[in-house]
Protein backbone atom coordinates (compact mmCIF):
# COMPACT_ATOMS: atom_id res chain seq x y z
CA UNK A 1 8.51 -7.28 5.06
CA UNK A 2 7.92 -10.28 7.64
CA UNK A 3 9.81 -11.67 10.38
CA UNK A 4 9.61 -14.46 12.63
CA UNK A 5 11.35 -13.43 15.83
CA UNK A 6 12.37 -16.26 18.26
CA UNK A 7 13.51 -15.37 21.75
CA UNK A 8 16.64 -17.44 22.33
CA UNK A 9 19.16 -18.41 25.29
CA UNK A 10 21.65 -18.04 22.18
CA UNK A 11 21.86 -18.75 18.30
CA UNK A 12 24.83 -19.20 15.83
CA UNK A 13 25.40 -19.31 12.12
CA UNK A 14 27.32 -22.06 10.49
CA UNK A 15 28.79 -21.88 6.56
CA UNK A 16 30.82 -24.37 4.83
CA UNK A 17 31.88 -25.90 8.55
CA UNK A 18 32.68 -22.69 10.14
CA UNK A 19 30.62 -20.43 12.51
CA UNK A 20 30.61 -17.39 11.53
CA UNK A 21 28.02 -15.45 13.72
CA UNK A 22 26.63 -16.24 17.21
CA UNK A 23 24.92 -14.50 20.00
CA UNK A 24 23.74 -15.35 23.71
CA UNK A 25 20.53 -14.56 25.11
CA UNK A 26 18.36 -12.62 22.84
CA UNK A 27 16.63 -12.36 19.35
CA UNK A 28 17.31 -14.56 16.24
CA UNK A 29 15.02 -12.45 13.52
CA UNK A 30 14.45 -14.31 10.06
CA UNK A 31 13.65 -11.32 8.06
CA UNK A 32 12.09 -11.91 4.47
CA UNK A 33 11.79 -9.20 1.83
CA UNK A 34 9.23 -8.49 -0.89
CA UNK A 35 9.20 -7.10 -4.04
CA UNK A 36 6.70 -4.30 -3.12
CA UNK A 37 9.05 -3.26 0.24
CA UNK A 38 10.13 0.32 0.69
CA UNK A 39 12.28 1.96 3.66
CA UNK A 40 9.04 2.57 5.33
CA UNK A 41 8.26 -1.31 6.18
CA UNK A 42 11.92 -1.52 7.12
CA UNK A 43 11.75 1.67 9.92
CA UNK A 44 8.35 0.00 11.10
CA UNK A 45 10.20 -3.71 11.28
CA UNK A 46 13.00 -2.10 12.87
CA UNK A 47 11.08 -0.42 15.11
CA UNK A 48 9.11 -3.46 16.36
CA UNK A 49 11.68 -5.68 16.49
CA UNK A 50 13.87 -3.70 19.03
CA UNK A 51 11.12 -2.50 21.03
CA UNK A 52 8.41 -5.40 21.20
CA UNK A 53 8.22 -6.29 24.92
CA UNK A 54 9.08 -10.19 25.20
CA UNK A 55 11.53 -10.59 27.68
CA UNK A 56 10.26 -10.62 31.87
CA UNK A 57 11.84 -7.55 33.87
CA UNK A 58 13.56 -7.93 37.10
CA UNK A 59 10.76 -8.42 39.68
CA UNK A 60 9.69 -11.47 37.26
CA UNK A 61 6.85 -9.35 35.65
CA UNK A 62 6.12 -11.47 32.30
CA UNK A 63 6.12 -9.55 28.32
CA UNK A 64 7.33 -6.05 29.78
CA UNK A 65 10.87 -5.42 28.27
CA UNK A 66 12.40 -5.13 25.06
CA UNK A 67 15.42 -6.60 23.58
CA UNK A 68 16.70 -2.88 24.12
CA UNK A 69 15.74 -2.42 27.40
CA UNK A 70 17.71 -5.59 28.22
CA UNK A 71 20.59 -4.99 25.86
CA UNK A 72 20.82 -8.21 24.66
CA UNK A 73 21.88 -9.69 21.31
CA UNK A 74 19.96 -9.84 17.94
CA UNK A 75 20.96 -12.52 14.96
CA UNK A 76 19.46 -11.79 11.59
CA UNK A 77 19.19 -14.30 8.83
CA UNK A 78 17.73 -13.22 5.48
CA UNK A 79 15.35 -15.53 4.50
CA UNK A 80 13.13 -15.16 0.94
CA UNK A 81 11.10 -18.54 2.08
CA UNK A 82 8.74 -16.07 3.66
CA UNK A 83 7.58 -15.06 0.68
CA UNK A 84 6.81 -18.50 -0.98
CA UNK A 85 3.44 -19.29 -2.80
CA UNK A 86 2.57 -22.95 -2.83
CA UNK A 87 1.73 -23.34 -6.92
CA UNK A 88 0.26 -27.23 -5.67
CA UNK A 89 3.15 -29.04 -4.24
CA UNK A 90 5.88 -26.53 -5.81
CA UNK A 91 7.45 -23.67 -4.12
CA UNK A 92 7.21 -20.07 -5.89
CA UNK A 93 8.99 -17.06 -4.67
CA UNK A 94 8.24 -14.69 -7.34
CA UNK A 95 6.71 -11.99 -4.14
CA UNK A 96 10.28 -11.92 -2.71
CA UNK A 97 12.59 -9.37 -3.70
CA UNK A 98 14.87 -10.30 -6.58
CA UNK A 99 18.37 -10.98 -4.63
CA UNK A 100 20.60 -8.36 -6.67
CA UNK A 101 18.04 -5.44 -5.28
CA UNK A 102 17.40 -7.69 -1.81
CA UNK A 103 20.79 -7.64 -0.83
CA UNK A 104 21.49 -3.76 -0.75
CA UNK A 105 17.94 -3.46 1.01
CA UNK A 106 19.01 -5.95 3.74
CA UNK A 107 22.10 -4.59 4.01
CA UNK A 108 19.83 -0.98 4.86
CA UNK A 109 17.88 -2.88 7.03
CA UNK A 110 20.83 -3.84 9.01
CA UNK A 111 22.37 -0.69 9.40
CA UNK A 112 19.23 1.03 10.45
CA UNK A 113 19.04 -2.01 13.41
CA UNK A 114 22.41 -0.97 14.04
CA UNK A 115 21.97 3.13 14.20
CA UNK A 116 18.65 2.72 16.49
CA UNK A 117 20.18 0.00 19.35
CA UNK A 118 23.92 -0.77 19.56
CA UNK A 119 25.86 -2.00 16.61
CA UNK A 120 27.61 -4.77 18.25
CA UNK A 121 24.84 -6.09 19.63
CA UNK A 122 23.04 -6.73 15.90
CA UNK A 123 24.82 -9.80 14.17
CA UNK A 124 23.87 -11.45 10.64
CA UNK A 125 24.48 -14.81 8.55
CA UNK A 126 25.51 -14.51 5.38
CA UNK A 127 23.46 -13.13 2.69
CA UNK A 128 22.92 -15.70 0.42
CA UNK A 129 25.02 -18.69 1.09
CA UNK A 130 23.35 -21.80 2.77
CA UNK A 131 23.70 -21.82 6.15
CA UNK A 132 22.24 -23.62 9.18
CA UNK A 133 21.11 -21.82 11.92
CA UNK A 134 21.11 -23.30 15.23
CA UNK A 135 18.86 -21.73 17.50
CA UNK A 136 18.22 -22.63 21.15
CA UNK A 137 14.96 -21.23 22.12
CA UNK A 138 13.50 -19.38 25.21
CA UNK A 139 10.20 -20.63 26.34
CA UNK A 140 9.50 -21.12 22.97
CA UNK A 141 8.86 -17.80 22.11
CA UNK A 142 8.06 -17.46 18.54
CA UNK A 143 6.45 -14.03 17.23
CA UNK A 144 5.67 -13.16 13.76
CA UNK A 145 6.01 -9.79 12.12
CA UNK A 146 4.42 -8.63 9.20
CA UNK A 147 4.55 -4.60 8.13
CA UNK A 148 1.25 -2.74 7.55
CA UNK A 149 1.32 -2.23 3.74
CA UNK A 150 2.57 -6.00 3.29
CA UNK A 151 -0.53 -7.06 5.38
CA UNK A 152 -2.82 -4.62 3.96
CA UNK A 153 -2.01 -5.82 0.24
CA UNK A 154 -2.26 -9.40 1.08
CA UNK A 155 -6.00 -8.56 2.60
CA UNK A 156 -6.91 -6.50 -0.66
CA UNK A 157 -5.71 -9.51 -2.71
CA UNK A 158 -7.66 -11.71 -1.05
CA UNK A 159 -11.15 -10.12 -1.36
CA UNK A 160 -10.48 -9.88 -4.78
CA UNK A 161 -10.04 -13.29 -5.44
């Protein structure tokens, strides 16, 4: 799995016109899914997205809380473009998860986010449809997130080519 996390003042959703997810100050998380994935790279990504210390405490102390620890929102957004080859100019997504297995497994993902912080606190887009994501961003903050085995494939791969 891989993520790019953005710390945000807030973030919102929009399908066909309507919004239909938003959050204030927190995470928006585009999460992208290989084929390869199991539900350990989900507990790791869930585990490092909630507790990955990006937000300043109370005395102003920079990169020492959590997401949890400040109980503030998180917005995920599916998004299978992390997983893109560049074949020359073309785009190839043939290392993301098909979408009739991907959905079930994001759905997963979600509802593990949801048992380890506070459900209401983890919102999604729409799995799927096209949607624009409007994101205002905090500092910029901008992390990427890969899990282990992902990483440690894509390093074998690449000594053997």
């Amino acid at each position: 799995m891989k993520a790019v996390i953005q710390r945000v003042m807030k973030a919102s959703v929009i399908v066909e016109g309507e919004v239909i997810s938003s959050i204030g100050k927190g995470l928006c998380v585009l999460i992208g899914i290989s084929k390869d994935d199991t539900t350990r790279d989900m507990e790791y990504m869930a585990r490092k997205i909630l507790s990955t210390r990006i937000f300043e405490d109370d005395r102003g102390k920079r990169w020492n809380l959590s997401v949890k620890d400040k109980g503030y929102e998180i917005l995920c957004i599916s998004q299978f473009t992390l997983y893109h080859v560049l074949k020359g100019n073309k785009l190839d997504f043939h290392n993301a998860m098909a979408a009739e297995k991907s959905e079930g497994f994001y759905q997963e993902f979600l509802s593990l986010m949801r048992a380890q912080y506070r459900e209401d606190l983890i919102k999604d887009g729409k799995f799927g449809a096209y949607m624009q994501v409007n994101i205002q961003n905090d500092g910029p903050v901008t992390i990427e997130l890969e899990s282990p085995q992902q990483k440690y494939t894509c390093e074998l791969l690449s000594e053997v080519a």
